[in-house]
C-alpha atoms as a PDB file:
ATOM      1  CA  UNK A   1      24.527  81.476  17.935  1.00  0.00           C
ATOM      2  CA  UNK A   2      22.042  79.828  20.125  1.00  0.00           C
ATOM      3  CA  UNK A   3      19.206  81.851  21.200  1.00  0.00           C
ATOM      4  CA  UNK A   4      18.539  80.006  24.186  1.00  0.00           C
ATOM      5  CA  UNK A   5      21.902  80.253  25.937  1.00  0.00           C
ATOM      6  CA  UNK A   6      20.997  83.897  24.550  1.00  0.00           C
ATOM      7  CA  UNK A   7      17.817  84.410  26.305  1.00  0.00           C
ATOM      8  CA  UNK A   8      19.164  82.705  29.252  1.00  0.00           C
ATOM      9  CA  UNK A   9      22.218  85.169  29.317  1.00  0.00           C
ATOM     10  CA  UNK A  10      20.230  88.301  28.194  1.00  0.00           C
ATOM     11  CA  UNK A  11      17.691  87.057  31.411  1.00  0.00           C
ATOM     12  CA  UNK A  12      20.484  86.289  34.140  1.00  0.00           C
ATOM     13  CA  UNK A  13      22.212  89.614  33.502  1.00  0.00           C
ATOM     14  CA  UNK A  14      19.582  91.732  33.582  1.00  0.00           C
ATOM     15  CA  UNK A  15      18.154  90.372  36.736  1.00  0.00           C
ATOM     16  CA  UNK A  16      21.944  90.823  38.031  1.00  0.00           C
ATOM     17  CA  UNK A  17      22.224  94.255  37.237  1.00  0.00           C
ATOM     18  CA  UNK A  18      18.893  95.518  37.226  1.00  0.00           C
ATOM     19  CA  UNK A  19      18.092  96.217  33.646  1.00  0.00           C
ATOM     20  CA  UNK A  20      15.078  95.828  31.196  1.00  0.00           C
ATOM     21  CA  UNK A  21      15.733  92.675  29.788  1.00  0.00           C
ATOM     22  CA  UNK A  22      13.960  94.373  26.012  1.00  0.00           C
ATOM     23  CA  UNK A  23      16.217  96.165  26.216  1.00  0.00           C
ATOM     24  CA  UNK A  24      19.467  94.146  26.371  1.00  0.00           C
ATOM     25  CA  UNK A  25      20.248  92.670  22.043  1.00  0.00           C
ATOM     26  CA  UNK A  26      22.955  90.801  20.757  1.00  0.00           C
ATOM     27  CA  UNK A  27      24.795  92.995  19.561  1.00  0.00           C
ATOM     28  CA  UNK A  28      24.976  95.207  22.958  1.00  0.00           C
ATOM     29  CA  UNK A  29      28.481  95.868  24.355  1.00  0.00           C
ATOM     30  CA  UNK A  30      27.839  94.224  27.856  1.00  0.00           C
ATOM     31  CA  UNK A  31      30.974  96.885  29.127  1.00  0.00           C
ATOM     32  CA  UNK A  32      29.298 100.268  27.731  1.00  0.00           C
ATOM     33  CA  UNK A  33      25.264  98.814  27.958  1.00  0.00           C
ATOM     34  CA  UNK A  34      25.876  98.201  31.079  1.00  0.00           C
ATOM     35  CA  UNK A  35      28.310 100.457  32.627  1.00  0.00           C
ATOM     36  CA  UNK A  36      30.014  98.056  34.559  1.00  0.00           C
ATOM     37  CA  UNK A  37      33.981  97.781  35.251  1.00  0.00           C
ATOM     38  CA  UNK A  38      36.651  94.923  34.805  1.00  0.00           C
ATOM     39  CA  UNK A  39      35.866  93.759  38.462  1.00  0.00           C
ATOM     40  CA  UNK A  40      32.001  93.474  37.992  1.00  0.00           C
ATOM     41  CA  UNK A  41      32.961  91.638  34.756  1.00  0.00           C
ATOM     42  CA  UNK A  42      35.283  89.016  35.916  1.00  0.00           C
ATOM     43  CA  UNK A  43      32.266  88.850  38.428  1.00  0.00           C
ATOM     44  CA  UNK A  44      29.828  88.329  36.338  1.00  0.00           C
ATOM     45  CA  UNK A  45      32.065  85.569  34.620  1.00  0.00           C
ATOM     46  CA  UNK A  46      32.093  83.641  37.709  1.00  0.00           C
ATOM     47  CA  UNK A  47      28.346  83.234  38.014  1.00  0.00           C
ATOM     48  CA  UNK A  48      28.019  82.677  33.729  1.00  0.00           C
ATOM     49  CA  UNK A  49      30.194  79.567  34.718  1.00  0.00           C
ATOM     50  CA  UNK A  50      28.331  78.654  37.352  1.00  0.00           C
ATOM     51  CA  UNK A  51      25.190  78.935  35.814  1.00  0.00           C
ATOM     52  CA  UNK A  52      25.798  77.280  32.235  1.00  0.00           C
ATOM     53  CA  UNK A  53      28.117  74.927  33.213  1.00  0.00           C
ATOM     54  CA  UNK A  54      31.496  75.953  31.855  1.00  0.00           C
ATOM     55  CA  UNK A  55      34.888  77.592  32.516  1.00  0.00           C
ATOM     56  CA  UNK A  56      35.852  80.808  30.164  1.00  0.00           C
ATOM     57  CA  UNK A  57      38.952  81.664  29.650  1.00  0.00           C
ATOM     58  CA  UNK A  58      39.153  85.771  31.323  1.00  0.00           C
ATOM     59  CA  UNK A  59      40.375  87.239  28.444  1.00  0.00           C
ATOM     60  CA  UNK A  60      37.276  85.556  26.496  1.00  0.00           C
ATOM     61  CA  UNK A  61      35.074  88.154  28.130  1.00  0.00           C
ATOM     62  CA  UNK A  62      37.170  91.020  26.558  1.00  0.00           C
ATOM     63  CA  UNK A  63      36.876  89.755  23.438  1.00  0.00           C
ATOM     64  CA  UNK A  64      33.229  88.757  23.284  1.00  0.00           C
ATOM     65  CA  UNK A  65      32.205  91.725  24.812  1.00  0.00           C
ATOM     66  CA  UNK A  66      29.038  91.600  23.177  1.00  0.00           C
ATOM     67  CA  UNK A  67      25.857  89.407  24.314  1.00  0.00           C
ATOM     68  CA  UNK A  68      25.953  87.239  21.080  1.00  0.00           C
ATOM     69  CA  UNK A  69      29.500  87.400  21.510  1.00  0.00           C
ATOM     70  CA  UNK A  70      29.328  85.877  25.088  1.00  0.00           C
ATOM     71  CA  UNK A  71      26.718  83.415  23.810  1.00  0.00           C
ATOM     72  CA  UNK A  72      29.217  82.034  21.434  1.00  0.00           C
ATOM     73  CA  UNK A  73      31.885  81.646  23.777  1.00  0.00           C
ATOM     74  CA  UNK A  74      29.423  79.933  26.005  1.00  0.00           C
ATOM     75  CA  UNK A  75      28.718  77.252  23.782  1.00  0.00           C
ATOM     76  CA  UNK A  76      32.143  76.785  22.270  1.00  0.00           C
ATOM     77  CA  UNK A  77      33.266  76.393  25.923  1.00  0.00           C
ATOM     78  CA  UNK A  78      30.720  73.506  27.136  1.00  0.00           C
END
């Protein structure tokens, strides 16, 4: 995985939704870390695409639900 699409995802979500970005891993379920529903995550995949560049597949996001999982998808996406 690449940490800096990483650090930039870890960054632009926490800034989103208001959250510590120390303490957001990799390994974090963005669903239960978060608390956020299947609306705020389809939103939230919007702006990832918008901000790295690439178009993700909706169902990716339920099965990367993790940060290093979303990072992956990310860059096999680009």
């Amino acid at each position: 995985m690449n940490e800096a699409v990483l650090s930039q995802l870890v960054q632009m979500v926490a800034s989103r939704f208001k959250v510590d970005p120390k303490q957001l891993g990799a390994e974090d379920d963005l669903f239960e870390r978060l608390g956020i529903d299947s609306l705020q995550a389809l939103d939230l995949l919007g702006e990832l695409e918008l901000q790295f560049g690439v178009e993700i597949p909706d169902y990716v996001l339920k099965e990367a639900s993790t940060f290093g999982g979303l990072a992956e998808a990310i860059e096999r996406y680009k």
